[in-house]
N, C-alpha and C. Protein backbone atom coordinates (compact mmCIF):
# COMPACT_ATOMS: atom_id res chain seq x y z
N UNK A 1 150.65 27.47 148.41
CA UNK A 1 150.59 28.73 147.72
C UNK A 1 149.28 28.80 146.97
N UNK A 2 148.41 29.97 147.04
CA UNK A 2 147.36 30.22 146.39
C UNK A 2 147.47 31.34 145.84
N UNK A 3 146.85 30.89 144.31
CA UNK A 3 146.84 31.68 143.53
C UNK A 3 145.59 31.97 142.60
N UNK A 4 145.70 33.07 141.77
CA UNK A 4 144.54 33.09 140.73
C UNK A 4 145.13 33.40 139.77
N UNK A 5 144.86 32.82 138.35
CA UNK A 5 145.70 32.80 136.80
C UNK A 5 144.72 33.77 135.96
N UNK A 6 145.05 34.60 135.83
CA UNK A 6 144.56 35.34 134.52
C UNK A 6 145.18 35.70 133.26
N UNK A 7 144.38 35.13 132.50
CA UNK A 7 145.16 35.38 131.06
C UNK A 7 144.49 36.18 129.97
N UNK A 8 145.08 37.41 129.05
CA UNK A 8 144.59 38.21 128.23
C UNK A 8 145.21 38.25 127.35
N UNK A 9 144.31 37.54 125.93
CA UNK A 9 144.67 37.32 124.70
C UNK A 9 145.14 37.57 123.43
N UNK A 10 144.36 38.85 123.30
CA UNK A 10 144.90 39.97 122.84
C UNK A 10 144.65 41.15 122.65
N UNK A 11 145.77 41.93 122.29
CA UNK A 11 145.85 43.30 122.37
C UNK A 11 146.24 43.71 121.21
N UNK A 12 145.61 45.22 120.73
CA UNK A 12 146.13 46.22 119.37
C UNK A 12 146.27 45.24 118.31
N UNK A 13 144.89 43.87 117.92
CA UNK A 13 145.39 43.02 117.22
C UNK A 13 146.28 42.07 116.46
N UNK A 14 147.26 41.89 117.85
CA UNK A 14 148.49 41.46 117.99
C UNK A 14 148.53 40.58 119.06
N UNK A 15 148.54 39.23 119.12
CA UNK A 15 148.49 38.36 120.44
C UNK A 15 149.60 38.57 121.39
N UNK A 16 148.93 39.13 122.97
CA UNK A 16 149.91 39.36 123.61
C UNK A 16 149.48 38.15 124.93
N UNK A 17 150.09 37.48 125.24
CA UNK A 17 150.02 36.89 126.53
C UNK A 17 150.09 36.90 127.67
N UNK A 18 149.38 37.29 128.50
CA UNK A 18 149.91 37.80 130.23
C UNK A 18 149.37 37.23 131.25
N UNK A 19 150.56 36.76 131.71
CA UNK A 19 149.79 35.39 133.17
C UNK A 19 149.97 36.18 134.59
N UNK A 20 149.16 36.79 134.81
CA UNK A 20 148.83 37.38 136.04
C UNK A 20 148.73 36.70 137.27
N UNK A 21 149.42 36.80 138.39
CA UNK A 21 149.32 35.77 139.76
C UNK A 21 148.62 36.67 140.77
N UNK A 22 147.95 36.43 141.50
CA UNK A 22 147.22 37.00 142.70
C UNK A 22 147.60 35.93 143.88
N UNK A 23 148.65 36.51 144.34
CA UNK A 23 149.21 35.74 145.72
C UNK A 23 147.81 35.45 146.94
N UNK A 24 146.96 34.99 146.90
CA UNK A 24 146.16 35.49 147.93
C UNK A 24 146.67 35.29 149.50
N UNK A 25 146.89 36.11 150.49
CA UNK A 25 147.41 35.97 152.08
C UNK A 25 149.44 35.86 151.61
N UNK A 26 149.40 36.18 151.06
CA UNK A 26 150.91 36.30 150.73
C UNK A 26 151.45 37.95 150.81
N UNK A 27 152.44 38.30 151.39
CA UNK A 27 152.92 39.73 150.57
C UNK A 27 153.92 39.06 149.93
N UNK A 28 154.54 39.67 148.83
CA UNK A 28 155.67 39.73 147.93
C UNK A 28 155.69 40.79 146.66
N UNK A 29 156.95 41.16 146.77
CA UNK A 29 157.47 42.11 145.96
C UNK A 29 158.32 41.53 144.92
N UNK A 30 158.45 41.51 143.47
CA UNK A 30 158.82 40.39 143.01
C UNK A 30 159.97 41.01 142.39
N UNK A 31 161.05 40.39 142.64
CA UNK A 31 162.21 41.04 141.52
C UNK A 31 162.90 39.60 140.78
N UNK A 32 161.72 38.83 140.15
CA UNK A 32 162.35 38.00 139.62
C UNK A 32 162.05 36.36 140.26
N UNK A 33 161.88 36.51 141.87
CA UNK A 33 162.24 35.79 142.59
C UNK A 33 160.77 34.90 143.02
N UNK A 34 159.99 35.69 143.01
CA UNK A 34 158.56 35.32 143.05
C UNK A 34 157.75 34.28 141.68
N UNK A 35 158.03 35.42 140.77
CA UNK A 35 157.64 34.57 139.20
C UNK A 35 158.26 33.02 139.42
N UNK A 36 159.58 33.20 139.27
CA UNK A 36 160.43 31.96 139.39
C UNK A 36 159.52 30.62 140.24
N UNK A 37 159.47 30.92 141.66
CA UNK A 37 158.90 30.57 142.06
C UNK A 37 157.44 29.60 141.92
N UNK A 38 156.62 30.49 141.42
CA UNK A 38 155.16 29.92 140.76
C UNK A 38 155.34 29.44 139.64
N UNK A 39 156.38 29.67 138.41
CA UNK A 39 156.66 28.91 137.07
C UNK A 39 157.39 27.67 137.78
N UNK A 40 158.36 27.05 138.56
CA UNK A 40 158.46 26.09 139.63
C UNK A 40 157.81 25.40 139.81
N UNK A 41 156.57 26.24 141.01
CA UNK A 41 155.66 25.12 140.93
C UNK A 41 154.38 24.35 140.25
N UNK A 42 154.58 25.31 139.22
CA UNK A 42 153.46 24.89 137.78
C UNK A 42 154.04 23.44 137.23
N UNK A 43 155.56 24.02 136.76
CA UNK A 43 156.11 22.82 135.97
C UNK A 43 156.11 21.28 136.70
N UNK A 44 156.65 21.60 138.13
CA UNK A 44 156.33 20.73 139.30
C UNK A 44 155.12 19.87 139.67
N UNK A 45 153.89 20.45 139.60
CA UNK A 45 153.09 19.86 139.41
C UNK A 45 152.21 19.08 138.19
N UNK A 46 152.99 20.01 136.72
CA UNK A 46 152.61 18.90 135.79
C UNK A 46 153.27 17.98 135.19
N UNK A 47 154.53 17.88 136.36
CA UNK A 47 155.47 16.45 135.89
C UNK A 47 155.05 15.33 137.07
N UNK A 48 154.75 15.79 138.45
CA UNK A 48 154.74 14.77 139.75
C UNK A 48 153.50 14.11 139.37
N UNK A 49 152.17 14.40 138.58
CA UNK A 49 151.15 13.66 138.31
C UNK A 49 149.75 14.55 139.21
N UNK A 50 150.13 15.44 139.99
CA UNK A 50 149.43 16.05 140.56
C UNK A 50 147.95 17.02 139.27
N UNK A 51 148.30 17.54 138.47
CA UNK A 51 147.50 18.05 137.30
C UNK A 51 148.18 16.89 136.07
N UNK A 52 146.76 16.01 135.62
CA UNK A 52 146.86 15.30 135.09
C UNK A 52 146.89 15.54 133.26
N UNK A 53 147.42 16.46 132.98
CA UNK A 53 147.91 16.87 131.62
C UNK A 53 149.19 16.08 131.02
N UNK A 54 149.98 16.15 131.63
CA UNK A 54 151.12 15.06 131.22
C UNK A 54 151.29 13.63 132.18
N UNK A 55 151.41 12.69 130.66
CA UNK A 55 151.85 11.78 131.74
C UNK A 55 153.43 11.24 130.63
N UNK A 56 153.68 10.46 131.74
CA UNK A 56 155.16 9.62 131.06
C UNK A 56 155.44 8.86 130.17
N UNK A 57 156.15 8.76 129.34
CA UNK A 57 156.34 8.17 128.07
C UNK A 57 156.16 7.05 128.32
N UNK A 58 155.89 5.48 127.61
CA UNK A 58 155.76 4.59 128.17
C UNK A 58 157.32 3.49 128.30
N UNK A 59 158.20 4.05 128.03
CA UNK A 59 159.72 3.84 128.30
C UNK A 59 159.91 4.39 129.49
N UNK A 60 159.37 5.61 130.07
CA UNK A 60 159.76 5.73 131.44
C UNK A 60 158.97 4.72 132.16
N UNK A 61 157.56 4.66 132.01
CA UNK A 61 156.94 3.57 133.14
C UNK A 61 157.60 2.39 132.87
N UNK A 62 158.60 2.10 131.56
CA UNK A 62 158.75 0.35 131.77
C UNK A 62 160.41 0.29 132.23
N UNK A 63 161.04 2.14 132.18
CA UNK A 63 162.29 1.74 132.41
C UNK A 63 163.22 1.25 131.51
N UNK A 64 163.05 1.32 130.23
CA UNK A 64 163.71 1.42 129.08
C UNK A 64 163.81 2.20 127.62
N UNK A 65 164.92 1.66 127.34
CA UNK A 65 164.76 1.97 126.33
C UNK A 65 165.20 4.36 126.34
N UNK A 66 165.19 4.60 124.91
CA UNK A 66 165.28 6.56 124.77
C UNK A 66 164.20 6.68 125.71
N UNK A 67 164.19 8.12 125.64
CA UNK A 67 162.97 9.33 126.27
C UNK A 67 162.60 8.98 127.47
N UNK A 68 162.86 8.42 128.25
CA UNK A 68 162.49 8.44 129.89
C UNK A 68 162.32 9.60 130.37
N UNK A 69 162.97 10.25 129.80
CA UNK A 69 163.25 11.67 131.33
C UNK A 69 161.47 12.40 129.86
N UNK A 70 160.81 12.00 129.27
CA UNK A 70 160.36 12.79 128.53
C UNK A 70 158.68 12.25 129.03
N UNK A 71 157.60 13.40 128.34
CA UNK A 71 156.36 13.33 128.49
C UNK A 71 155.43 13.97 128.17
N UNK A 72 154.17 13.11 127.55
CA UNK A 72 153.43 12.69 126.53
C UNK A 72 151.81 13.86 127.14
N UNK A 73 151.43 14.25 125.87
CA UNK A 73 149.70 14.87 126.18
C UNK A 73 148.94 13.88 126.98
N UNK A 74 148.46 13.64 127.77
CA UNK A 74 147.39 12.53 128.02
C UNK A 74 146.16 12.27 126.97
N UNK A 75 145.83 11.59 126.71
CA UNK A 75 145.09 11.80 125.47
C UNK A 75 143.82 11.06 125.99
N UNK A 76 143.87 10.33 127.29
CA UNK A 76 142.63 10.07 128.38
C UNK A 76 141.46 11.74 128.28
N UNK A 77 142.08 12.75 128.16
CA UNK A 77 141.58 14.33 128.73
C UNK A 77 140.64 15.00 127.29
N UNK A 78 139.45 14.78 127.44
CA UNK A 78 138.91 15.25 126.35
C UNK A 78 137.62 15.93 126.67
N UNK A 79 137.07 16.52 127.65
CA UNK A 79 136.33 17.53 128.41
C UNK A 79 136.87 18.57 127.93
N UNK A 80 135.49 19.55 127.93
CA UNK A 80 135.69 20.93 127.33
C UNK A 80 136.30 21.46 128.69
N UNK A 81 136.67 21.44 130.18
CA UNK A 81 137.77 21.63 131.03
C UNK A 81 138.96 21.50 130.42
N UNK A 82 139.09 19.82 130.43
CA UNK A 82 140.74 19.49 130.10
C UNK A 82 141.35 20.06 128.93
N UNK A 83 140.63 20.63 127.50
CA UNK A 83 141.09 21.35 126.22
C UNK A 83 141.37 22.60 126.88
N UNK A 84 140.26 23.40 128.00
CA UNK A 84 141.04 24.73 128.29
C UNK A 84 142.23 24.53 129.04
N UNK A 85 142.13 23.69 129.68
CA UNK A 85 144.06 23.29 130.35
C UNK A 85 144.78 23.21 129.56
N UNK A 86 144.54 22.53 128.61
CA UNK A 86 145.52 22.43 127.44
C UNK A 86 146.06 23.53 126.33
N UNK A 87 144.93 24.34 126.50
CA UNK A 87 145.00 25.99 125.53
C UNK A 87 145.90 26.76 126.41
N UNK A 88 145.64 26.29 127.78
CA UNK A 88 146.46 27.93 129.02
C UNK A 88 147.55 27.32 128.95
N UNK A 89 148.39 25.84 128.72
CA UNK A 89 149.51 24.96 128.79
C UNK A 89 150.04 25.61 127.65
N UNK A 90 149.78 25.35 126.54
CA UNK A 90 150.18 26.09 125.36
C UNK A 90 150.40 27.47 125.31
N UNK A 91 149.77 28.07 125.80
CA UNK A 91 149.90 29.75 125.71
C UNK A 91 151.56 29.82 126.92
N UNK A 92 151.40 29.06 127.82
CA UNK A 92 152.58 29.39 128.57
C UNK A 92 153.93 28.88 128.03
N UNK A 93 153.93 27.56 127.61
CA UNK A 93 154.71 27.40 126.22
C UNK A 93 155.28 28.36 125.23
């Protein structure tokens, strides 16, 4: 799936948030079913390790212990890139 993310910050001096998708070579008409979809595979890819923003608590890598199923900022990511990943992560939050 390809896409393009646009986000607009604010409006009537009031922060409004809007994540715009551009299906590119796709048709779809969305009643719900589409969004779903791409919020899917966002979350999907920043839990499998694929976009390296989160990684795993270090109880999940050792397999013990609370918070396994849970996960941590990478704090490796400190490029003026990886902070805007981290600002568009937050805004979708």
């Amino acid at each position: 799936m390809s896409s393009v993310c646009l986000i607009s910050e604010r409006f009537n001096s009031n922060y409004v948030f809007v994540l715009q998708v551009k299906l590119l070579g796709e048709g779809a008409d969305d009643a719900g079913g589409v969004f779903d979809a791409i919020m899917t595979e966002m979350c999907d890819e920043l839990l499998n390790g694929s976009v390296k923003l989160l990684i795993p608590t270090p109880n999940n890598v050792n397999d013990a212990g609370f918070n396994r199923d849970r996960f941590l900022l990478n704090p490796q990511l400190t490029s003026e890139e990886d902070l805007y990943q981290f600002r568009f992560l937050g805004k979708l939050i």
